[in-house]
Protein backbone atom coordinates (compact mmCIF):
# COMPACT_ATOMS: atom_id res chain seq x y z
CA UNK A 1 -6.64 6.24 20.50
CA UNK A 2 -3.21 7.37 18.76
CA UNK A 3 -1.97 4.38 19.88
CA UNK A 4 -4.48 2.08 18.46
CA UNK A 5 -4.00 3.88 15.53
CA UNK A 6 -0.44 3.26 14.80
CA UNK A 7 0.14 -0.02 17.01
CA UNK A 8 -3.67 -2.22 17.00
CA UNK A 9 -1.10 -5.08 17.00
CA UNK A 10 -0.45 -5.33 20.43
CA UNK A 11 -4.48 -5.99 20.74
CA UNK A 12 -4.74 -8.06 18.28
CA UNK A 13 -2.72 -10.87 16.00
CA UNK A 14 -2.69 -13.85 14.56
CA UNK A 15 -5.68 -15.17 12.64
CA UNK A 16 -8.01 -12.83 13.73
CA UNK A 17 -5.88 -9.71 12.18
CA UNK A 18 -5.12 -12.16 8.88
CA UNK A 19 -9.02 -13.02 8.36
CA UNK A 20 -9.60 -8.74 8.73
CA UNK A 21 -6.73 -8.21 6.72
CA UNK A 22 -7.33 -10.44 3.68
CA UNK A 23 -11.08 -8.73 3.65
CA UNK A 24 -9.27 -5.71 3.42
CA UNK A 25 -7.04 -6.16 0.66
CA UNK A 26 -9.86 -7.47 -0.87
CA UNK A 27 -12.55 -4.67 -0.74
CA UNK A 28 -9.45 -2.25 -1.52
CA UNK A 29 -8.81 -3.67 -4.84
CA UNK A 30 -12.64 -4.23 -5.62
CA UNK A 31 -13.36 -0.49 -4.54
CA UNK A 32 -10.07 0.78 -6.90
CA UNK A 33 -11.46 -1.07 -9.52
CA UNK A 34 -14.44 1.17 -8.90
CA UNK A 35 -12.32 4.42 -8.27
CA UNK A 36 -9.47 3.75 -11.30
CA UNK A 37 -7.05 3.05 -8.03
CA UNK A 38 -4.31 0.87 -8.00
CA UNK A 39 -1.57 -0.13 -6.33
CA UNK A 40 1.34 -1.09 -8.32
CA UNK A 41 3.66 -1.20 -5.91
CA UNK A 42 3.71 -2.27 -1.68
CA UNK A 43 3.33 1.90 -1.15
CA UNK A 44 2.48 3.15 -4.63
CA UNK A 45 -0.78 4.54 -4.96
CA UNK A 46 -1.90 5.98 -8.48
CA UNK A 47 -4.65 6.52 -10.96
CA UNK A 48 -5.71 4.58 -14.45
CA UNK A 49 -8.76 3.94 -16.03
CA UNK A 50 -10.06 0.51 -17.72
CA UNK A 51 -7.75 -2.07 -15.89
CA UNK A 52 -9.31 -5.25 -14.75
CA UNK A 53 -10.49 -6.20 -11.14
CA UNK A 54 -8.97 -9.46 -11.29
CA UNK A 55 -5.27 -7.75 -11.93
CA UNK A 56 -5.91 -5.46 -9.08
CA UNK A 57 -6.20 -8.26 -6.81
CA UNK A 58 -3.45 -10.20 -7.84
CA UNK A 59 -1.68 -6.59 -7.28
CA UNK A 60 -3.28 -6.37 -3.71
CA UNK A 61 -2.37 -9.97 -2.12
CA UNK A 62 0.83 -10.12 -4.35
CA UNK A 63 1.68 -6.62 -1.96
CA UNK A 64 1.15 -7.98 1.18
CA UNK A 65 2.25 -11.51 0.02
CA UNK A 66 5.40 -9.88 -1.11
CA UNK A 67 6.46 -7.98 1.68
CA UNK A 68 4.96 -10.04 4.94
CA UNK A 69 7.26 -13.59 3.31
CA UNK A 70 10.69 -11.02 3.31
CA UNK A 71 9.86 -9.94 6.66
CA UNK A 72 8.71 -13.34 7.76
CA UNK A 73 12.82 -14.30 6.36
CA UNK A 74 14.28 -11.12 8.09
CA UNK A 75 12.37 -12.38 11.12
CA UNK A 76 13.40 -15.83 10.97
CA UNK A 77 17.43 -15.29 10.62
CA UNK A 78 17.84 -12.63 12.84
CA UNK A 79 14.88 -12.36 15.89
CA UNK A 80 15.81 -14.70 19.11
CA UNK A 81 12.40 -15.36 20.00
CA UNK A 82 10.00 -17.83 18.18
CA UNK A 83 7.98 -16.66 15.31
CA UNK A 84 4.71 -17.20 13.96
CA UNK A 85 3.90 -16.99 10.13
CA UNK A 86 0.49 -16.68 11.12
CA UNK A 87 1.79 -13.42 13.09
CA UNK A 88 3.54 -11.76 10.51
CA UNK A 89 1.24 -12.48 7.58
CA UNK A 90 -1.50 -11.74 9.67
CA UNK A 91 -0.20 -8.25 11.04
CA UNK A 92 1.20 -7.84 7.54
CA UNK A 93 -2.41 -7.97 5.95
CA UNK A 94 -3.80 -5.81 8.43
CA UNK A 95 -1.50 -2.85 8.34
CA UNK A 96 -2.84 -2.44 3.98
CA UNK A 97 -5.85 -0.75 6.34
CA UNK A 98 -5.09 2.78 5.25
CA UNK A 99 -5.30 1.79 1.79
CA UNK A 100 -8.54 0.76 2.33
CA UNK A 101 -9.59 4.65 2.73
CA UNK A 102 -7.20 6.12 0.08
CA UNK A 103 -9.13 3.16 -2.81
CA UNK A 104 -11.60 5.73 -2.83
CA UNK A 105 -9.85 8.69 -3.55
CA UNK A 106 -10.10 8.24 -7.38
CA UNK A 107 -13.85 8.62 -7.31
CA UNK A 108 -13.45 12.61 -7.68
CA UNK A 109 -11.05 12.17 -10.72
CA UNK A 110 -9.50 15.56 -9.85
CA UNK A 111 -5.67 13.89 -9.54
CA UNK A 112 -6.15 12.34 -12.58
CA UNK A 113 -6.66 16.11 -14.16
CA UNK A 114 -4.64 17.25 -12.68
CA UNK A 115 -1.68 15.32 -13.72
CA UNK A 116 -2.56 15.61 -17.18
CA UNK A 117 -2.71 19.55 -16.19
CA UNK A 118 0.78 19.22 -15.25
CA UNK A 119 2.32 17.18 -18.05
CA UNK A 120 0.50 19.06 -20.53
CA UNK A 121 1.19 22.66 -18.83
CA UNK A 122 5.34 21.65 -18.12
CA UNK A 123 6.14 18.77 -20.01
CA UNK A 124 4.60 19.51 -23.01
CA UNK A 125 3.01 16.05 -23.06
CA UNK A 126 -0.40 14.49 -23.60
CA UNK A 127 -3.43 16.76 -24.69
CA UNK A 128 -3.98 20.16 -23.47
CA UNK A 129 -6.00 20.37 -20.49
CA UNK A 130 -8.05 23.12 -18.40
CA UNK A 131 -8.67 22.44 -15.28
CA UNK A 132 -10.46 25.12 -12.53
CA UNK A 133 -8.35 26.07 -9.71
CA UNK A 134 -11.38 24.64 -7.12
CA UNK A 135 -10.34 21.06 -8.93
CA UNK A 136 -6.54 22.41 -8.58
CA UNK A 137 -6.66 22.72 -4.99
CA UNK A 138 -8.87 19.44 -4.14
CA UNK A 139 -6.48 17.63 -6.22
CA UNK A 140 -3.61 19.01 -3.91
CA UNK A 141 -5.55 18.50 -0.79
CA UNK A 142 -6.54 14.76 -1.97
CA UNK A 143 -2.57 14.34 -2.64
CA UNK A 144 -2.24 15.18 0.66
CA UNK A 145 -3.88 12.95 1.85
CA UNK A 146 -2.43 10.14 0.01
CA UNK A 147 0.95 11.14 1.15
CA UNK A 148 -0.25 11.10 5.30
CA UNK A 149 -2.14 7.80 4.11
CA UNK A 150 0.98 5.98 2.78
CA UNK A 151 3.24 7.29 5.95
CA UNK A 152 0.56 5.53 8.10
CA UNK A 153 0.86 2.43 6.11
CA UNK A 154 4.87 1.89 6.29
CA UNK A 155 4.38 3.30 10.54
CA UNK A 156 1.43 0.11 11.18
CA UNK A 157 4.18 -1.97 8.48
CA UNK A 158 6.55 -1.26 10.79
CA UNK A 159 4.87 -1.62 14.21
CA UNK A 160 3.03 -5.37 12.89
CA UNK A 161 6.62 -6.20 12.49
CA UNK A 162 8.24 -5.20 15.36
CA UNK A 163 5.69 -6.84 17.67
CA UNK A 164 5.13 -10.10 15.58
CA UNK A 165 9.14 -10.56 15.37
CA UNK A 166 10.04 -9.28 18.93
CA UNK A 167 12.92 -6.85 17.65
CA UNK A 168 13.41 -3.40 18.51
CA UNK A 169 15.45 -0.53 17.87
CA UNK A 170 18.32 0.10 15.49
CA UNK A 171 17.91 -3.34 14.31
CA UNK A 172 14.40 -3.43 13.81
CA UNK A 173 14.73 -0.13 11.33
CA UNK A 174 17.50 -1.60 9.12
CA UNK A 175 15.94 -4.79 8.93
CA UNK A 176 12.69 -3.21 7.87
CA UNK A 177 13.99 -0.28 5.79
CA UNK A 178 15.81 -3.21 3.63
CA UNK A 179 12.57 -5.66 3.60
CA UNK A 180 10.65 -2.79 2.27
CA UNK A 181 13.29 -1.54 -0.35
CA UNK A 182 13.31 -5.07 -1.72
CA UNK A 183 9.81 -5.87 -1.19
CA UNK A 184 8.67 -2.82 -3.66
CA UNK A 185 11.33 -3.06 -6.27
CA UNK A 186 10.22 -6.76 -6.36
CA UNK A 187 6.16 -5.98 -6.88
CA UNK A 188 7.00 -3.15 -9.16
CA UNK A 189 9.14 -5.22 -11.66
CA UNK A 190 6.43 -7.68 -11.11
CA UNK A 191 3.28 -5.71 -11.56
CA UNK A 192 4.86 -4.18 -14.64
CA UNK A 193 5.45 -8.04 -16.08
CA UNK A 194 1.74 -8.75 -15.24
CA UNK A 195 0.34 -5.45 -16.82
CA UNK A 196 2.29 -6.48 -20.24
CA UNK A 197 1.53 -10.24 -20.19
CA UNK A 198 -2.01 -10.11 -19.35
CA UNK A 199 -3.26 -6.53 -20.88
């Protein structure tokens, strides 16, 4: 079970995991549209009312889009075996899975309070807020969450790649580690230029 849980991609590739994977990204943007989540970033996951559906799907695809063509690249110049686009892009898509579960953690609305708890109580910013420690402590344990949610994202990142580029050990790390560094300063800067283009 662990193992299905951090590696699915040795069961299953190609266009099967892309056609899953592209209805996941999907239903996670439609559902954080729902739950004020969003996903600036290819790990990011934060909190803010009123933004559009249509932005948090460009957000979404642009993600995996984003990080599954610089892997695709890293793939390309430096794995010896044959690789599929269909592979990567497919394994790619899947692996946004535990995003899917942490799209509905906004619902409650106790991070959200919480943050403004701590920027008002330390920062001295915003508008003072009260919040109960009950709402304190979910907010914690939801942040939690979040934090063991985006750990299993880069782990399945890491294992789609591995298996759809057929490279392993110290080489497989760097080459990740660097896709990934470029992959979410590059959707950052570039869900930041949507955000003030199209707000």
């Amino acid at each position: 079970m662990i193992k299905r849980l951090i590696n699915p991609f040795i069961y299953i590739a190609g266009a099967p995991s892309l056609i899953a994977g592209i209805l996941i990204i999907f239903l996670t943007s439609v559902i954080g549209y729902y739950s004020n989540t969003y996903f600036p970033d290819v790990i990011s996951v934060k909190t803010a009312p009123g933004l559009k559906v249509w932005y948090l799907i460009i957000l979404g695809f642009s993600n995996w889009l984003v990080l599954s063509t610089v892997l695709y690249l890293a793939a390309v110049i430096f794995s010896k075996s044959s690789v599929r686009v269909v592979d990567i892009f497919g394994t790619q898509a899947l692996a946004r899975f535990p995003y899917l579960l942490a799209s509905f953690i906004g619902f409650s609305g106790s991070i959200d309070r919480f943050g403004k708890y701590v920027l008002w109580t330390y920062l001295q910013k915003g508008e003072p807020v009260i919040i109960s420690v009950s709402t304190m402590i979910f907010a914690i344990i939801l942040i939690v969450i979040t934090i063991m949610l985006t750990v299993w994202l880069i782990v399945l990142n890491y294992n789609a790649f591995k298996v759809s580029a057929n490279i392993k050990g110290t080489k497989s790390i760097v080459l990740f580690t660097t896709s990934l560094i470029i992959s979410i300063v590059f959707t950052s800067l570039f869900s930041k230029f949507l955000f003030i283009q199209f707000s």
